[in-house]
C-alpha atoms as a PDB file:
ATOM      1  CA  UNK A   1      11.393 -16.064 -11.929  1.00  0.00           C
ATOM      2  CA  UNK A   2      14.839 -16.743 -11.536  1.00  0.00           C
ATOM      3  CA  UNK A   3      16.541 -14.038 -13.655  1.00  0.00           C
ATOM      4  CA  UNK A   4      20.093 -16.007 -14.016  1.00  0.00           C
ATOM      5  CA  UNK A   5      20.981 -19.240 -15.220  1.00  0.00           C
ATOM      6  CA  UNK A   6      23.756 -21.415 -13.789  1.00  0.00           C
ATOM      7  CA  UNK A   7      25.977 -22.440 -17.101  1.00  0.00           C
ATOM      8  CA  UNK A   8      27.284 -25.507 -17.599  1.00  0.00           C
ATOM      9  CA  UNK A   9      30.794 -24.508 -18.557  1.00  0.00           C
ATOM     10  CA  UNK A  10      31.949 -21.463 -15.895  1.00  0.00           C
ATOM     11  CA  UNK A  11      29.290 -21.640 -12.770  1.00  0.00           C
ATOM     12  CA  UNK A  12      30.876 -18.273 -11.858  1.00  0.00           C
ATOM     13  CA  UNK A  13      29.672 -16.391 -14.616  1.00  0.00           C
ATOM     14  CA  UNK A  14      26.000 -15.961 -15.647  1.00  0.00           C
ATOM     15  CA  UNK A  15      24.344 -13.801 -18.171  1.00  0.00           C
ATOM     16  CA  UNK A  16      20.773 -12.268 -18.474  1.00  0.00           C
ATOM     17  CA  UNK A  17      19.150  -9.986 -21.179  1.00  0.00           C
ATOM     18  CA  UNK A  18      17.382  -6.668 -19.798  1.00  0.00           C
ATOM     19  CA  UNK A  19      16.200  -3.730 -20.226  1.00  0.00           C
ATOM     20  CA  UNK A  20      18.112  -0.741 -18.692  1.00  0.00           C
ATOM     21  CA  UNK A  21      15.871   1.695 -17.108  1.00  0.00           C
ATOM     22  CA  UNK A  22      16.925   5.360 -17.515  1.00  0.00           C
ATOM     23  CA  UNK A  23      18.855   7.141 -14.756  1.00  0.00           C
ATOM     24  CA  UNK A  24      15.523   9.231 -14.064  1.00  0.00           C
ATOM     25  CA  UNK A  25      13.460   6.170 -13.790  1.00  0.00           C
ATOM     26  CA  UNK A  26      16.208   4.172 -11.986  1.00  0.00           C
ATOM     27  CA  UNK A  27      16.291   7.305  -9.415  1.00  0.00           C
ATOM     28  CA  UNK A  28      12.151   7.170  -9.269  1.00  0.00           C
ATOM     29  CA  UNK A  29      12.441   3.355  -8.669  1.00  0.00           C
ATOM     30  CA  UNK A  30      15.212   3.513  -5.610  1.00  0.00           C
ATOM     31  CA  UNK A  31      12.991   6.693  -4.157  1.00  0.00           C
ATOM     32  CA  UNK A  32       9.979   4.912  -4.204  1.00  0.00           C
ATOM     33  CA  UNK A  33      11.535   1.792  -2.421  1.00  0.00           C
ATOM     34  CA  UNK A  34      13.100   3.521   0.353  1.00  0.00           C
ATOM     35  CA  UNK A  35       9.908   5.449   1.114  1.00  0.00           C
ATOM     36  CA  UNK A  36       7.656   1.835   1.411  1.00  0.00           C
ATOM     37  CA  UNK A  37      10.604   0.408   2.930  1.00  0.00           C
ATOM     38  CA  UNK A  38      10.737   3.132   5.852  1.00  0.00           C
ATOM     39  CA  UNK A  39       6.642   3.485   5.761  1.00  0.00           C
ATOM     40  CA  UNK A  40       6.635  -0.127   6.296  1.00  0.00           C
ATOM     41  CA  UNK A  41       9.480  -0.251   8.985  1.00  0.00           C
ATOM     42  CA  UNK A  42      11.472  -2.608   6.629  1.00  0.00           C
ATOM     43  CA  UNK A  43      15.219  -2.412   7.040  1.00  0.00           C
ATOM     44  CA  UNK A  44      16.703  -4.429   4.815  1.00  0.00           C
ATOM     45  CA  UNK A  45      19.551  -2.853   1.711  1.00  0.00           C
ATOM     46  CA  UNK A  46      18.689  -1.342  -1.368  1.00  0.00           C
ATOM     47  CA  UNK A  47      20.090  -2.834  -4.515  1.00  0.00           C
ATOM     48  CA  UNK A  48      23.200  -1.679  -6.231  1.00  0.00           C
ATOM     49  CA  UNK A  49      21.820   1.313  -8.129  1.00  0.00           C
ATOM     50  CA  UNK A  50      23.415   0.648 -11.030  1.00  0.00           C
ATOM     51  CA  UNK A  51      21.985  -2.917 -11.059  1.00  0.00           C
ATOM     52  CA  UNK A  52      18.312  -2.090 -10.973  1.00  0.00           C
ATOM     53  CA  UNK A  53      17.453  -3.789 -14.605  1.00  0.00           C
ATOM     54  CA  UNK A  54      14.550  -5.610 -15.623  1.00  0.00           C
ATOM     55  CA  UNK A  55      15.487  -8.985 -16.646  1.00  0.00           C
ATOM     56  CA  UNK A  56      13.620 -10.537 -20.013  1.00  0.00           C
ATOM     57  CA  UNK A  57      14.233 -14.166 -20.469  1.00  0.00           C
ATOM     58  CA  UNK A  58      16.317 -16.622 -19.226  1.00  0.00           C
ATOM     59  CA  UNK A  59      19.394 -17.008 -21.204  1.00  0.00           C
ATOM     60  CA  UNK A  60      20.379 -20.332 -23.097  1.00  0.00           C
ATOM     61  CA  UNK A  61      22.635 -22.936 -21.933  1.00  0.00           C
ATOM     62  CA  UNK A  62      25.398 -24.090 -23.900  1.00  0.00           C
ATOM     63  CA  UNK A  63      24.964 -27.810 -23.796  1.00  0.00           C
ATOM     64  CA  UNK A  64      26.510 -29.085 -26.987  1.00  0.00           C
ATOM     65  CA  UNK A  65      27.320 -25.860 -28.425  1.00  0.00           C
ATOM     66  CA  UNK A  66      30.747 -26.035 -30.238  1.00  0.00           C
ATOM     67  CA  UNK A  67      31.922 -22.439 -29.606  1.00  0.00           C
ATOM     68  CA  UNK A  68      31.955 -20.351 -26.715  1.00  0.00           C
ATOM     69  CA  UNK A  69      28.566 -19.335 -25.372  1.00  0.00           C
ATOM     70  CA  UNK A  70      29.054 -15.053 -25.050  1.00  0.00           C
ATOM     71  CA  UNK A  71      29.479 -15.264 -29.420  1.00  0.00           C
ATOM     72  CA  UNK A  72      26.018 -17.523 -29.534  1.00  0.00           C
ATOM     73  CA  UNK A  73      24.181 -14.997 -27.355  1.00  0.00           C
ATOM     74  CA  UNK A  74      25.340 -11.822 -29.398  1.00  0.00           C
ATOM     75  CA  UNK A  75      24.804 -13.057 -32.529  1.00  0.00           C
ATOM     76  CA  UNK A  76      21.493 -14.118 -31.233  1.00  0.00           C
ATOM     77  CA  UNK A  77      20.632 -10.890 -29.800  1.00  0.00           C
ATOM     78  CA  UNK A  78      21.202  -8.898 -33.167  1.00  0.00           C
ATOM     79  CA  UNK A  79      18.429 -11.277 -34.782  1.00  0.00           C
ATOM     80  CA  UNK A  80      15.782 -10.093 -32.735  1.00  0.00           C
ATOM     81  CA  UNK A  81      13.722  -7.608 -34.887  1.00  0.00           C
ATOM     82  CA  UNK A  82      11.439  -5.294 -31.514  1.00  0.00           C
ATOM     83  CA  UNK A  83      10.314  -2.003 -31.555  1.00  0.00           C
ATOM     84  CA  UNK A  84      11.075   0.194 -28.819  1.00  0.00           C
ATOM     85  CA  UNK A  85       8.210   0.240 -25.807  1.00  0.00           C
ATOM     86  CA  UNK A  86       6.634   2.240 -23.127  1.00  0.00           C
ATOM     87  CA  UNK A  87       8.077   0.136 -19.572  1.00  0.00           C
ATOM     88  CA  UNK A  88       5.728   1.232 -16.680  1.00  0.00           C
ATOM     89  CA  UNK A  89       5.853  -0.766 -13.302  1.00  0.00           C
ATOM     90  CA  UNK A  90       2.844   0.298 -11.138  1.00  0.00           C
ATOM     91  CA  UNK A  91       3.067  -1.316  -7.563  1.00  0.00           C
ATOM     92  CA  UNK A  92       5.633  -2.828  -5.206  1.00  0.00           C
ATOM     93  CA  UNK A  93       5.552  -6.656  -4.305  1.00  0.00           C
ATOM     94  CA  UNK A  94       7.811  -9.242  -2.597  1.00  0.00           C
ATOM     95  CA  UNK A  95       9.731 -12.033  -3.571  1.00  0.00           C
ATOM     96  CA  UNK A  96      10.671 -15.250  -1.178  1.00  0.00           C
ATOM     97  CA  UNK A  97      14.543 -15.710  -2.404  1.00  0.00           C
ATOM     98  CA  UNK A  98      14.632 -18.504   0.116  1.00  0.00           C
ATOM     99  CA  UNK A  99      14.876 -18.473   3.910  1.00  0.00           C
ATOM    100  CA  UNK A 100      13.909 -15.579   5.357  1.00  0.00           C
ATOM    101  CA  UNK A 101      15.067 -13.217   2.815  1.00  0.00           C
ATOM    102  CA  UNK A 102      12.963 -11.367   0.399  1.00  0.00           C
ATOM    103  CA  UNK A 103      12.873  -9.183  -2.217  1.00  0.00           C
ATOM    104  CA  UNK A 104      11.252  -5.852  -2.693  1.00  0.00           C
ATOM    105  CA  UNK A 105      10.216  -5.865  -6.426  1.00  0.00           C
ATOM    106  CA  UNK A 106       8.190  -3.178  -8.700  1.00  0.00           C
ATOM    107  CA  UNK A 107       5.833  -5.029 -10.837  1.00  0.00           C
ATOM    108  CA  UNK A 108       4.245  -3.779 -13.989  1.00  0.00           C
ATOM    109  CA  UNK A 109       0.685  -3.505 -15.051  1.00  0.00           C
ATOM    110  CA  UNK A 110      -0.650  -6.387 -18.038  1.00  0.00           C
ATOM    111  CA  UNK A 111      -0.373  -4.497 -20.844  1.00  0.00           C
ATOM    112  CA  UNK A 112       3.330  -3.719 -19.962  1.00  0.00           C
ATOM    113  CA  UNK A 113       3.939  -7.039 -18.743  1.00  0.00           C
ATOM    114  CA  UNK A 114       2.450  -8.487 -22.158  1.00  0.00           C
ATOM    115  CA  UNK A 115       5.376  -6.093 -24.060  1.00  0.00           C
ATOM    116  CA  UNK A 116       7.975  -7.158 -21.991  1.00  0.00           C
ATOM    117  CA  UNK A 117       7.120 -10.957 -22.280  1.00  0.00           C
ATOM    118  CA  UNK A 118       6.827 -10.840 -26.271  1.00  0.00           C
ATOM    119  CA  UNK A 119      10.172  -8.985 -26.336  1.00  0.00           C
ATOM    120  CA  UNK A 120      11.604 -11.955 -23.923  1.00  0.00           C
ATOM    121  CA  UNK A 121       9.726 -14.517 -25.648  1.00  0.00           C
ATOM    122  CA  UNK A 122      11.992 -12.812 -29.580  1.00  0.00           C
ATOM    123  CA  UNK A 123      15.179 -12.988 -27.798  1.00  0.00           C
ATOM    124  CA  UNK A 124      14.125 -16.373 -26.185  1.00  0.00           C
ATOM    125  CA  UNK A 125      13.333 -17.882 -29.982  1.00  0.00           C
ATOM    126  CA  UNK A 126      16.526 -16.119 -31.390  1.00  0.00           C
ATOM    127  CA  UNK A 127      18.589 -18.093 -28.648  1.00  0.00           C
ATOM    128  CA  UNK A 128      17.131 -21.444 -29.597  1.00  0.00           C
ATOM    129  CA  UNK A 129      17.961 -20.551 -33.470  1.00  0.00           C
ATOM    130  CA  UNK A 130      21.413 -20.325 -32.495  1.00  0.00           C
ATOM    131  CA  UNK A 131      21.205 -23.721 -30.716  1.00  0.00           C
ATOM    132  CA  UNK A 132      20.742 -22.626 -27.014  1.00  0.00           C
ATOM    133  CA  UNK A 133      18.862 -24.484 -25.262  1.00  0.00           C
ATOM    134  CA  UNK A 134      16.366 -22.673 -23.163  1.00  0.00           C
ATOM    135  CA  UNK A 135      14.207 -24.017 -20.293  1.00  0.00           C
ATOM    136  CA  UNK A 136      10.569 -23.045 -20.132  1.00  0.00           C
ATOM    137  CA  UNK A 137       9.764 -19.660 -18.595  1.00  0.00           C
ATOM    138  CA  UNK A 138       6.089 -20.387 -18.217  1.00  0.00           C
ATOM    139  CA  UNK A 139       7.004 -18.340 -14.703  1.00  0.00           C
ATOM    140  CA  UNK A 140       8.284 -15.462 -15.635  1.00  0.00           C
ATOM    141  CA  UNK A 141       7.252 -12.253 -14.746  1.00  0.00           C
ATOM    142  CA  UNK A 142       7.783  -8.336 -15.341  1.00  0.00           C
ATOM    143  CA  UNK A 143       9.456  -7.148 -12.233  1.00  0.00           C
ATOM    144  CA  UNK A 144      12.614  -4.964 -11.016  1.00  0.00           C
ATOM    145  CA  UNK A 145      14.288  -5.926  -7.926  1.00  0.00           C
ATOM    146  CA  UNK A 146      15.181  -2.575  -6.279  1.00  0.00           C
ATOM    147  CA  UNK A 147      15.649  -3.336  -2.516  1.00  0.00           C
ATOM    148  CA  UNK A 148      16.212  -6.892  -0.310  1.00  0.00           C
ATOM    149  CA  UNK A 149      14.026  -7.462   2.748  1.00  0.00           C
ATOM    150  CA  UNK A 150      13.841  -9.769   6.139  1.00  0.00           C
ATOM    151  CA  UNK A 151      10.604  -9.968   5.567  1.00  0.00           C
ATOM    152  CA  UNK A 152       7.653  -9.985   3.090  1.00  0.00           C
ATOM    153  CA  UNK A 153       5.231  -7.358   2.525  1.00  0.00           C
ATOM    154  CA  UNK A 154       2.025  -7.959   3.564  1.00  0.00           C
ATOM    155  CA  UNK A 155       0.159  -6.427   0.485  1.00  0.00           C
ATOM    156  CA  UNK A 156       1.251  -5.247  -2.847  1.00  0.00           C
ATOM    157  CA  UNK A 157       1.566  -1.681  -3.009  1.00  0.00           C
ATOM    158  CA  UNK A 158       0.420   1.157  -5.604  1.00  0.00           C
ATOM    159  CA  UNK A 159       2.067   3.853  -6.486  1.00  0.00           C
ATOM    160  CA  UNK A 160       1.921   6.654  -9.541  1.00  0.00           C
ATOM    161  CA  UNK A 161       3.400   4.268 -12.297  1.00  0.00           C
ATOM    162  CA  UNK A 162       7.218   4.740 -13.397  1.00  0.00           C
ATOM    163  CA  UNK A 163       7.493   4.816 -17.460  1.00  0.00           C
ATOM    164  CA  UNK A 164      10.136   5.082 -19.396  1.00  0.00           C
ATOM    165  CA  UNK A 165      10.785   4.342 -23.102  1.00  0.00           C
ATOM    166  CA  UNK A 166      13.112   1.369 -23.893  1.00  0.00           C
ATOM    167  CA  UNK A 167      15.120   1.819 -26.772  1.00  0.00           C
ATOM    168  CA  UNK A 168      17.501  -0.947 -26.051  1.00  0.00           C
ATOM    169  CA  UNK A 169      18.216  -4.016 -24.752  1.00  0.00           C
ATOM    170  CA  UNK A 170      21.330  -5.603 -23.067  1.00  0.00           C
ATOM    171  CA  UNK A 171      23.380  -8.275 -22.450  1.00  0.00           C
ATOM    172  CA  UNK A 172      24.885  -8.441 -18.765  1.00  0.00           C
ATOM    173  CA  UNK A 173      27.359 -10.574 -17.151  1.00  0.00           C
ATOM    174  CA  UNK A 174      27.386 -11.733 -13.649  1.00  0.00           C
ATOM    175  CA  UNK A 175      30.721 -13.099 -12.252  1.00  0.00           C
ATOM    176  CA  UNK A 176      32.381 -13.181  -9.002  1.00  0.00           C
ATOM    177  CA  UNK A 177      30.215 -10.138  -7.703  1.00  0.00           C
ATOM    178  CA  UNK A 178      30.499  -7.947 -10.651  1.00  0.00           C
ATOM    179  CA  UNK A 179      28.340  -7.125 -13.014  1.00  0.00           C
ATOM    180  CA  UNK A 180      28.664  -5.153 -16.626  1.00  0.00           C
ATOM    181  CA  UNK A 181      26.902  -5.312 -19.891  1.00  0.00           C
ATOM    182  CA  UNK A 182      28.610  -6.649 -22.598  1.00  0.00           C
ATOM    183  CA  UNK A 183      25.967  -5.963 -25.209  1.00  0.00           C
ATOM    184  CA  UNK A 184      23.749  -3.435 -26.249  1.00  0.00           C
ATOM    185  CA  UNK A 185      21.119  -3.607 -29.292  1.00  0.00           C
ATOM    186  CA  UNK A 186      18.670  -0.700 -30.495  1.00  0.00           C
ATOM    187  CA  UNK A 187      14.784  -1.232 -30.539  1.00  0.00           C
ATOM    188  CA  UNK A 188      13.357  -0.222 -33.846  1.00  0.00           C
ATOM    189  CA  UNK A 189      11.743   3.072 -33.679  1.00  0.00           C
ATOM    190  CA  UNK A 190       7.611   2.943 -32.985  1.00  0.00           C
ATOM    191  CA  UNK A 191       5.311   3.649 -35.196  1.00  0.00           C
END
């Protein structure tokens, strides 16, 4: 899945919706990467900690829109009506991001994966309310990309599952090399 899509007005700036994992689960995630990364002899880099999200849907393109698109996507985002959810990612897979580079992802298990897309797919049908377009994401799929590779993994890998509770969901922004959320909005409590 390709977590970012180009805009049509400013190529240089992007924006996805995600889930923020917490610090403890961000640590777990980084820990676990580094140990299948040196396990597998797998040099590669690790991902900016601080960027280690879990992306939900692609976001909406702008085409036609008659205001900027940062005020579409916000008043979008406080639409969507979720309640908060249990995020576990079970097992390590890789990713071809062209070439020979790769990415080290955690994936989750179905019935996380089935949360996370249902959250997506409310943010993805508040965006078209507002009059984003948004391309299919018949592809997507729950993953966290925690570490970049030369090479693929040969196998997925299981480990002890990393869960957290999500109580929010973001906005980020992707320009020039930086990245920063410029939204937050609460997840209804569970029942």
């Amino acid at each position: 899945m390709q977590s970012y899509i180009s805009l049509d007005v400013n190529d240089d700036e992007q924006y996805c919706f995600a889930l923020e994992p917490t610090l403890a689960a961000r640590a777990l995630m980084v820990e676990q990467a580094d140990r299948v990364a040196r396990e597998g002899g797998l040099a590669g880099r690790p991902a900016v900690f601080s960027r280690v999200h879990v992306p939900l849907c692609a976001t909406g393109r702008d085409r036609g829109l008659g205001e900027p698109l940062l005020p579409a996507l916000t008043r979008a985002a406080a639409t969507v009506h979720a309640t908060a959810l249990e995020v576990s990612f079970d097992r390590f897979a890789s990713l071809r991001l062209g070439g020979q580079n790769h990415a080290l992802v955690l994936r989750a298990p179905p019935t996380a994966a089935t949360a996370l897309r249902f959250l997506g797919n409310a943010i993805g049908h508040a965006q078209y309310a507002q009059g984003l377009y948004r391309p299919a994401a018949s592809r997507w799929v729950a993953q966290a990309t925690v570490r970049y590779l030369p090479k693929a993994l040969e196998r997925e890998i299981a480990i002890e599952p990393i869960v957290w509770q999500a109580q929010d969901f973001v906005l980020i922004r992707s320009a020039r090399g930086a990245q920063d959320v410029v939204g937050r909005w609460k997840l209804a409590a569970a029942e």
